[in-house]
N, C-alpha and C. Protein backbone atom coordinates (compact mmCIF):
# COMPACT_ATOMS: atom_id res chain seq x y z
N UNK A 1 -56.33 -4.45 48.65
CA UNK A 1 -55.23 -4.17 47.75
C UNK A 1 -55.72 -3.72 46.38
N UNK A 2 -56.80 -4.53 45.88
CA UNK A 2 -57.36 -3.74 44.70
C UNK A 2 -57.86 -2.27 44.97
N UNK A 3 -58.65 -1.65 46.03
CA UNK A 3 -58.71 -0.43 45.86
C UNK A 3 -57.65 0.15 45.13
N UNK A 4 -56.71 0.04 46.43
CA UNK A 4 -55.34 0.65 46.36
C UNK A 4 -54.88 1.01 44.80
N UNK A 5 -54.77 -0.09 43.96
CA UNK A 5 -54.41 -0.07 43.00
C UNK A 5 -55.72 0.46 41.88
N UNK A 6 -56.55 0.19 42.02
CA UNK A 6 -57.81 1.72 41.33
C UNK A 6 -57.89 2.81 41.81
N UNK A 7 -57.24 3.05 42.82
CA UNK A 7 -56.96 4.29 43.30
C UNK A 7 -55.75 5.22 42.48
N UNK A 8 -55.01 4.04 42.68
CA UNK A 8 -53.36 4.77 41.99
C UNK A 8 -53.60 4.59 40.60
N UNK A 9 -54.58 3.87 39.86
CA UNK A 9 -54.80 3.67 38.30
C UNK A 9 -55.35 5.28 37.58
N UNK A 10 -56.90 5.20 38.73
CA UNK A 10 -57.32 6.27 38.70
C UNK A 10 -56.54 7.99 38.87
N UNK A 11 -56.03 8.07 39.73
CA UNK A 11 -54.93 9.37 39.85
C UNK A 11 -54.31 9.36 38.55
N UNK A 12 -53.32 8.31 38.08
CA UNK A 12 -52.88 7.95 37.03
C UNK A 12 -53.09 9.07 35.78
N UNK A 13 -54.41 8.32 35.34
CA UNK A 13 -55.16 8.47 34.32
C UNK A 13 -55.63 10.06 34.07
N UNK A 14 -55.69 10.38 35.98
CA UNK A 14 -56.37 11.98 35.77
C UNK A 14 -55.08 12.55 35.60
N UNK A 15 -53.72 12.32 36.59
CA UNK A 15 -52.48 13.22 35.83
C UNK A 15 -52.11 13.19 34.75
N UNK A 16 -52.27 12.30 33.94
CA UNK A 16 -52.30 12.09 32.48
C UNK A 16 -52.92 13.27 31.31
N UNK A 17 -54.21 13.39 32.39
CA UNK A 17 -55.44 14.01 31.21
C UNK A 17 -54.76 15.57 31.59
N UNK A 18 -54.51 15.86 33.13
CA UNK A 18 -53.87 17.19 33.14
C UNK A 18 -52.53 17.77 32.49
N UNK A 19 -51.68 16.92 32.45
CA UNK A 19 -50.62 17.02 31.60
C UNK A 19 -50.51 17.57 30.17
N UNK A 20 -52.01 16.81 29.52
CA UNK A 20 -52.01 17.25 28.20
C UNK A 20 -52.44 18.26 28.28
N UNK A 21 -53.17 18.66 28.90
CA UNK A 21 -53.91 20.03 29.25
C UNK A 21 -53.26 20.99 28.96
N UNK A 22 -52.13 20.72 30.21
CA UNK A 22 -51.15 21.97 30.38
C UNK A 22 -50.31 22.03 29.28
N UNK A 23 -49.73 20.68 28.62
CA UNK A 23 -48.74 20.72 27.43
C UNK A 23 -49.66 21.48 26.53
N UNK A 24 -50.97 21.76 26.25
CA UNK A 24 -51.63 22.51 24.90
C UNK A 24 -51.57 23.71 25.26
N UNK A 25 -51.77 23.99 26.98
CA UNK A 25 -51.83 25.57 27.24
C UNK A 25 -50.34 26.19 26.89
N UNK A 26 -49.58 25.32 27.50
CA UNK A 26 -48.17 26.03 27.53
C UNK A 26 -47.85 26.36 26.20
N UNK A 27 -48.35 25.27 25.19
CA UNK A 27 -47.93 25.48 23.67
C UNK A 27 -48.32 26.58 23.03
N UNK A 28 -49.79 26.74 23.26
CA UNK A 28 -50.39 28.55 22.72
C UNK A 28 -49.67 29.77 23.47
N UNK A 29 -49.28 29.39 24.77
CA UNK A 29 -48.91 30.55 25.43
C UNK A 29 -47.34 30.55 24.37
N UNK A 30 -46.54 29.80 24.58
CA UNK A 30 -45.41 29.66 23.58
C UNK A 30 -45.47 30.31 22.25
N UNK A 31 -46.92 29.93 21.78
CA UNK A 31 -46.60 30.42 20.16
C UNK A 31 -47.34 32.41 20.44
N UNK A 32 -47.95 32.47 21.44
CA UNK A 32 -48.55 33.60 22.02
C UNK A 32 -47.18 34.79 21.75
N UNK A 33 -46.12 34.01 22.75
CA UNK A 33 -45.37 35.20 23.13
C UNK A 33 -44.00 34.88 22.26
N UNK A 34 -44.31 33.80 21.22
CA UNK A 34 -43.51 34.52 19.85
C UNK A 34 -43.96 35.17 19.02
N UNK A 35 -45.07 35.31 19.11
CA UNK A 35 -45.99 36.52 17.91
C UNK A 35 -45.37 37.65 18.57
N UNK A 36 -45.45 38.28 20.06
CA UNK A 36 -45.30 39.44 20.92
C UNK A 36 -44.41 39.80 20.44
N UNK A 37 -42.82 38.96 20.65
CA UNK A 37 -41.64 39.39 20.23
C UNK A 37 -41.20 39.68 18.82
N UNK A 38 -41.98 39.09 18.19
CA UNK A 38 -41.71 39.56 16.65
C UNK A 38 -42.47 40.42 16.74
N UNK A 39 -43.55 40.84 16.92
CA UNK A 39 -43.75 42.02 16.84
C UNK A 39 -42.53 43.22 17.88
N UNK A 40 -42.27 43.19 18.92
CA UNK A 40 -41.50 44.02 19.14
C UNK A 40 -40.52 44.48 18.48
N UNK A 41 -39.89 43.01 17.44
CA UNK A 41 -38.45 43.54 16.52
C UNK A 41 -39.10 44.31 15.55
N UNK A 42 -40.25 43.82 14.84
CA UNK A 42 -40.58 44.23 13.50
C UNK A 42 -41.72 45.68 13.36
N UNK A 43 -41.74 46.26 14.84
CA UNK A 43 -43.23 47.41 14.46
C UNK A 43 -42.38 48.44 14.84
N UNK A 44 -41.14 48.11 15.58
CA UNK A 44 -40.18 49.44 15.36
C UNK A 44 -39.62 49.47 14.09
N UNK A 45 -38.91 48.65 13.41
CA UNK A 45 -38.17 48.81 12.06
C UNK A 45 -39.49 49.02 11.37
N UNK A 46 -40.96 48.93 11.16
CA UNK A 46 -41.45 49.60 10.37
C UNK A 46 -41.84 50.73 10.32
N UNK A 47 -41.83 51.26 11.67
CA UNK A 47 -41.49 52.60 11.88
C UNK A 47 -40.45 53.14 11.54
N UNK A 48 -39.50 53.02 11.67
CA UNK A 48 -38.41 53.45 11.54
C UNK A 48 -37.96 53.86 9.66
N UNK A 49 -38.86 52.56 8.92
CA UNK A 49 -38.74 52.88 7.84
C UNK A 49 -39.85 53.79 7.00
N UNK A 50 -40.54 53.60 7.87
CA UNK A 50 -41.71 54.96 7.17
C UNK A 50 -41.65 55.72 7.86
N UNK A 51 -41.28 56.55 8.72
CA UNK A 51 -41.61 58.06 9.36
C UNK A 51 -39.71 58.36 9.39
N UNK A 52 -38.63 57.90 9.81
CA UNK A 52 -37.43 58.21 9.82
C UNK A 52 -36.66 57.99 8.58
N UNK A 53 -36.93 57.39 7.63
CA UNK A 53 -36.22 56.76 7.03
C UNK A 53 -35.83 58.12 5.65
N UNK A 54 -37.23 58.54 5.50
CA UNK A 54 -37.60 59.53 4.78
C UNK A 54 -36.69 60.76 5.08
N UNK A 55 -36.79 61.41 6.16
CA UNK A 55 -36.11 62.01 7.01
C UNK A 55 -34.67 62.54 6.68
N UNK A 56 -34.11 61.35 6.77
CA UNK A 56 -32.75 60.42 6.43
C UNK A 56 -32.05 60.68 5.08
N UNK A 57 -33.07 61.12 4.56
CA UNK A 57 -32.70 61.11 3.10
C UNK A 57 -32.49 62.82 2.84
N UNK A 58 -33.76 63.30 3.14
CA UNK A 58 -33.57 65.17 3.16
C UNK A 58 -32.48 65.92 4.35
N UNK A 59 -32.08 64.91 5.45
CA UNK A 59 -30.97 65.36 6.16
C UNK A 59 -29.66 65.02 4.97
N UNK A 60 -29.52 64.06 4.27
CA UNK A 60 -28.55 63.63 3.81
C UNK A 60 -28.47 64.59 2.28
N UNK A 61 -29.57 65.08 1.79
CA UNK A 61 -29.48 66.32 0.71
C UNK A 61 -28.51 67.00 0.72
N UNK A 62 -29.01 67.96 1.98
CA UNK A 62 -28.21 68.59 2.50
C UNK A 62 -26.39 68.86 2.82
N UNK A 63 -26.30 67.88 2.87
CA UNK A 63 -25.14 67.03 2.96
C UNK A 63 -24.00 67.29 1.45
């Protein structure tokens, strides 16, 4: 019966250590693919404000 129960202590202890593992991976991947998305909102609007924006203004001369 003691195996048993250093057995199940042991497993224990190692799902434990994997858990944190994965909770640190998942966390970088998390902060990973909020960098991505801000960049997706923010490298078009800075485009948009330096090459179109300009644009925008000599169409609107005209005007």
């Amino acid at each position: 019966m003691e195996a048993v129960s250093s057995l199940f202590g042991t497993l224990w202890e190692v799902w434990k250590e994997m858990a944190t593992v994965f909770w640190e991976v998942g966390l970088k991947l998390f902060h990973l693919s909020l960098w991505i998305i801000s960049g997706i909102i923010i490298l078009p609007c800075v485009y948009v404000a330096g090459s179109l924006y300009p644009m925008w203004q000599e169409w609107g001369e005209d005007m």
